[in-house]
N, C-alpha and C. Protein backbone atom coordinates (compact mmCIF):
# COMPACT_ATOMS: atom_id res chain seq x y z
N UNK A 1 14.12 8.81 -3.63
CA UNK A 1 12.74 8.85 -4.05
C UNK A 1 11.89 9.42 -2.91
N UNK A 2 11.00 10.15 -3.38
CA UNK A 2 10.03 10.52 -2.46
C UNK A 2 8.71 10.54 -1.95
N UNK A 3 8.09 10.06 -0.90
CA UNK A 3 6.82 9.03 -0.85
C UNK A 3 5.89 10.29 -1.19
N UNK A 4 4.94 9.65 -1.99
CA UNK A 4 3.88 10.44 -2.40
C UNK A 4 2.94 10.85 -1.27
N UNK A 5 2.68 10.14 -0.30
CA UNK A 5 1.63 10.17 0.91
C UNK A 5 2.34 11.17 2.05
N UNK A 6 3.26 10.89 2.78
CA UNK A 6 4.01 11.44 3.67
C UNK A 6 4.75 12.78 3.18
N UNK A 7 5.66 12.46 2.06
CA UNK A 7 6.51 13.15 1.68
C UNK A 7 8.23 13.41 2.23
N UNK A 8 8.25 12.28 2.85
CA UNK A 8 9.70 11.50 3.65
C UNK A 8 10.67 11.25 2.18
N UNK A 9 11.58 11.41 2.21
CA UNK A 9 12.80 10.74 0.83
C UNK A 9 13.21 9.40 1.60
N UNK A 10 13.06 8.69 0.46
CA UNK A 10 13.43 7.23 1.41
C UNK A 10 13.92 6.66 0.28
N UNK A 11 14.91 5.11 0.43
CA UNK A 11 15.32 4.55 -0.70
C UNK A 11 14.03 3.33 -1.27
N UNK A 12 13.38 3.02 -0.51
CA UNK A 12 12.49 2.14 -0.92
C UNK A 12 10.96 2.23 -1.11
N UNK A 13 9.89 2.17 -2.08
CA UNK A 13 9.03 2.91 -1.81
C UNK A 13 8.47 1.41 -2.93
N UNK A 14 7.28 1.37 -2.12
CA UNK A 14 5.77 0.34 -3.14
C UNK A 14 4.66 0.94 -3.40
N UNK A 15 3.98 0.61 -4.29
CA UNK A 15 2.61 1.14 -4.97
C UNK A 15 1.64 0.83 -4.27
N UNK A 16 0.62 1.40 -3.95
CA UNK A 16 -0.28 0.82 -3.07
C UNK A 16 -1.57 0.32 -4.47
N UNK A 17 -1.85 -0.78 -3.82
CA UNK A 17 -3.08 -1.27 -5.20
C UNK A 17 -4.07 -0.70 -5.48
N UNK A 18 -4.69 0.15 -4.70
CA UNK A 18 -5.76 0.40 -4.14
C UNK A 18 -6.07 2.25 -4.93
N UNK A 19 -4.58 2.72 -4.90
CA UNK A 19 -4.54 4.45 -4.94
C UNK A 19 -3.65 4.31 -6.01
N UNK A 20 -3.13 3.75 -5.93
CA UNK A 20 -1.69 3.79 -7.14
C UNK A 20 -0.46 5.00 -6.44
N UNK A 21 -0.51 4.98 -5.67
CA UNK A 21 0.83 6.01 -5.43
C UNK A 21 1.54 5.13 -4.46
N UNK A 22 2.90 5.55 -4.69
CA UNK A 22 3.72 5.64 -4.36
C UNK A 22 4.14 5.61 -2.54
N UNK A 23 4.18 4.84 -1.95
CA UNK A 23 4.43 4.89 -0.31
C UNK A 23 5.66 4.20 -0.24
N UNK A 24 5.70 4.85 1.27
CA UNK A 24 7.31 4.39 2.07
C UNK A 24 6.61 3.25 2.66
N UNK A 25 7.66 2.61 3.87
CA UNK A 25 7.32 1.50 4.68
C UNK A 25 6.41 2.03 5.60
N UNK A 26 6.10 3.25 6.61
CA UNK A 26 5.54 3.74 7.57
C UNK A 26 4.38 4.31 7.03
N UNK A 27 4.09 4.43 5.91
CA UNK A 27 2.21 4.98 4.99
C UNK A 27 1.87 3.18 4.73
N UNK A 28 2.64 2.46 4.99
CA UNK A 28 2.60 1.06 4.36
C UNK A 28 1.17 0.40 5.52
N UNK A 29 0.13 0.38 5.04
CA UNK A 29 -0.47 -0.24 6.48
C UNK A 29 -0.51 -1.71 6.51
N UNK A 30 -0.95 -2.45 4.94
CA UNK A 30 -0.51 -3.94 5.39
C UNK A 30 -0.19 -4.39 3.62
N UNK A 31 0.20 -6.10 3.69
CA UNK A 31 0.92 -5.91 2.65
C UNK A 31 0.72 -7.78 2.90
N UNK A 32 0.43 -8.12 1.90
CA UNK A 32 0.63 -9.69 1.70
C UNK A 32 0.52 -10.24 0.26
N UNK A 33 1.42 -11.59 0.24
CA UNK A 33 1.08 -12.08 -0.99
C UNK A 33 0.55 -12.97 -1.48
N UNK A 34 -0.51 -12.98 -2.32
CA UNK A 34 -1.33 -13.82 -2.79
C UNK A 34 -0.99 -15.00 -3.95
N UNK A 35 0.10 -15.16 -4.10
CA UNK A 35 0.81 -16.21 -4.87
C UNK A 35 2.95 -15.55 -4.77
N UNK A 36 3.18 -16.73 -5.71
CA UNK A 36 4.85 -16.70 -5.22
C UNK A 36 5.44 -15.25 -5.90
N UNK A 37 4.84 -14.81 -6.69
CA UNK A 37 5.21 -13.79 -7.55
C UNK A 37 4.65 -12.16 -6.99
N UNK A 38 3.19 -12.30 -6.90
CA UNK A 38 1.91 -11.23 -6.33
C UNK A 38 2.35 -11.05 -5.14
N UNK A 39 2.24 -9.48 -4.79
CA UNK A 39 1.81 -9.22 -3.09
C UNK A 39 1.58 -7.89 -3.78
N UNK A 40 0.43 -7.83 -2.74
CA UNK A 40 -0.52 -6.55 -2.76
C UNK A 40 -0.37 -5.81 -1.50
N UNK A 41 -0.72 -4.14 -2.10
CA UNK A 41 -0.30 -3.38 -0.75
C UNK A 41 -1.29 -3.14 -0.59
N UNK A 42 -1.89 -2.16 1.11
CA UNK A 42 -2.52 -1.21 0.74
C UNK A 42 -1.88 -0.12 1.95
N UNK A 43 -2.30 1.67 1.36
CA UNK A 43 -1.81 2.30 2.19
C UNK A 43 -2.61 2.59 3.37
N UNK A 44 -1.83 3.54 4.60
CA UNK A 44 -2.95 3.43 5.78
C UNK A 44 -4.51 4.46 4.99
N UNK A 45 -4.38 5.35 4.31
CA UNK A 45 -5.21 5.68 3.67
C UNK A 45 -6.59 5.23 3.27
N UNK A 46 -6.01 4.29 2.39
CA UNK A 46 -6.72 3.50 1.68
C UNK A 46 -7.48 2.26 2.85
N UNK A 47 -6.85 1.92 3.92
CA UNK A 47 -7.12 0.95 4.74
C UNK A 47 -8.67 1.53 5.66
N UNK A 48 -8.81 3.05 5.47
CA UNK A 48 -10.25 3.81 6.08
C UNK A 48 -10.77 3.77 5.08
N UNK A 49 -10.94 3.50 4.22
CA UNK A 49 -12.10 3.30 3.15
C UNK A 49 -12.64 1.97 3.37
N UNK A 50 -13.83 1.48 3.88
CA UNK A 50 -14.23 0.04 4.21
C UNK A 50 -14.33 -0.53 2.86
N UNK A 51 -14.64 -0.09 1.80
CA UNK A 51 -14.80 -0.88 0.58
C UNK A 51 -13.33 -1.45 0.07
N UNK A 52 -12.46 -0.72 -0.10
CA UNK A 52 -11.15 -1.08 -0.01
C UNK A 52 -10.31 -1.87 0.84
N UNK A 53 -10.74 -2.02 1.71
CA UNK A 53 -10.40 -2.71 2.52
C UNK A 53 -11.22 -4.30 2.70
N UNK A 54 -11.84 -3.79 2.80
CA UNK A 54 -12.93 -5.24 2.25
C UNK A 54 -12.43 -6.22 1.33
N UNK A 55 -12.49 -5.32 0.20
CA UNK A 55 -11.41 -5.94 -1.47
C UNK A 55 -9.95 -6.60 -0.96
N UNK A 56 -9.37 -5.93 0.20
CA UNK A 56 -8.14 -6.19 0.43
C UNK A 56 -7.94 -7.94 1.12
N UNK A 57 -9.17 -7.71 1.94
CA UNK A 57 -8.81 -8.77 3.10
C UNK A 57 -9.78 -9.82 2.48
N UNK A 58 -10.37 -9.87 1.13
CA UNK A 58 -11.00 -10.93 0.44
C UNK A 58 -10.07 -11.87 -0.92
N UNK A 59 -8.63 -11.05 -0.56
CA UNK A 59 -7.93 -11.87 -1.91
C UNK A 59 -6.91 -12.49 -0.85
């Protein structure tokens, strides 16, 4: 598979919440979960947008 952000082929890749695409571990900027099931990404991208980020570090 191939990360939408970078463009690296990697075997493992998560959605970022924020953009909806597709990232590897290294576009990955942070990542936690908000119950036993939920974890939310976001990419480093998305992490320079203060509003997004804001949203991120309030759940």
């Amino acid at each position: 598979m191939i990360c939408e952000r970078c463009g690296k082929e990697v075997y493992l890749l998560e959605q970022c919440d924020y953009c909806n695409r597709k990232v590897c571990v290294q576009c990955e900027k942070s990542a936690k979960k908000t119950s036993r099931i939920r974890r939310i990404v976001i990419c480093k991208d998305c992490w320079t947008d203060m509003k997004k980020r804001k949203v991120f570090k309030a759940e």
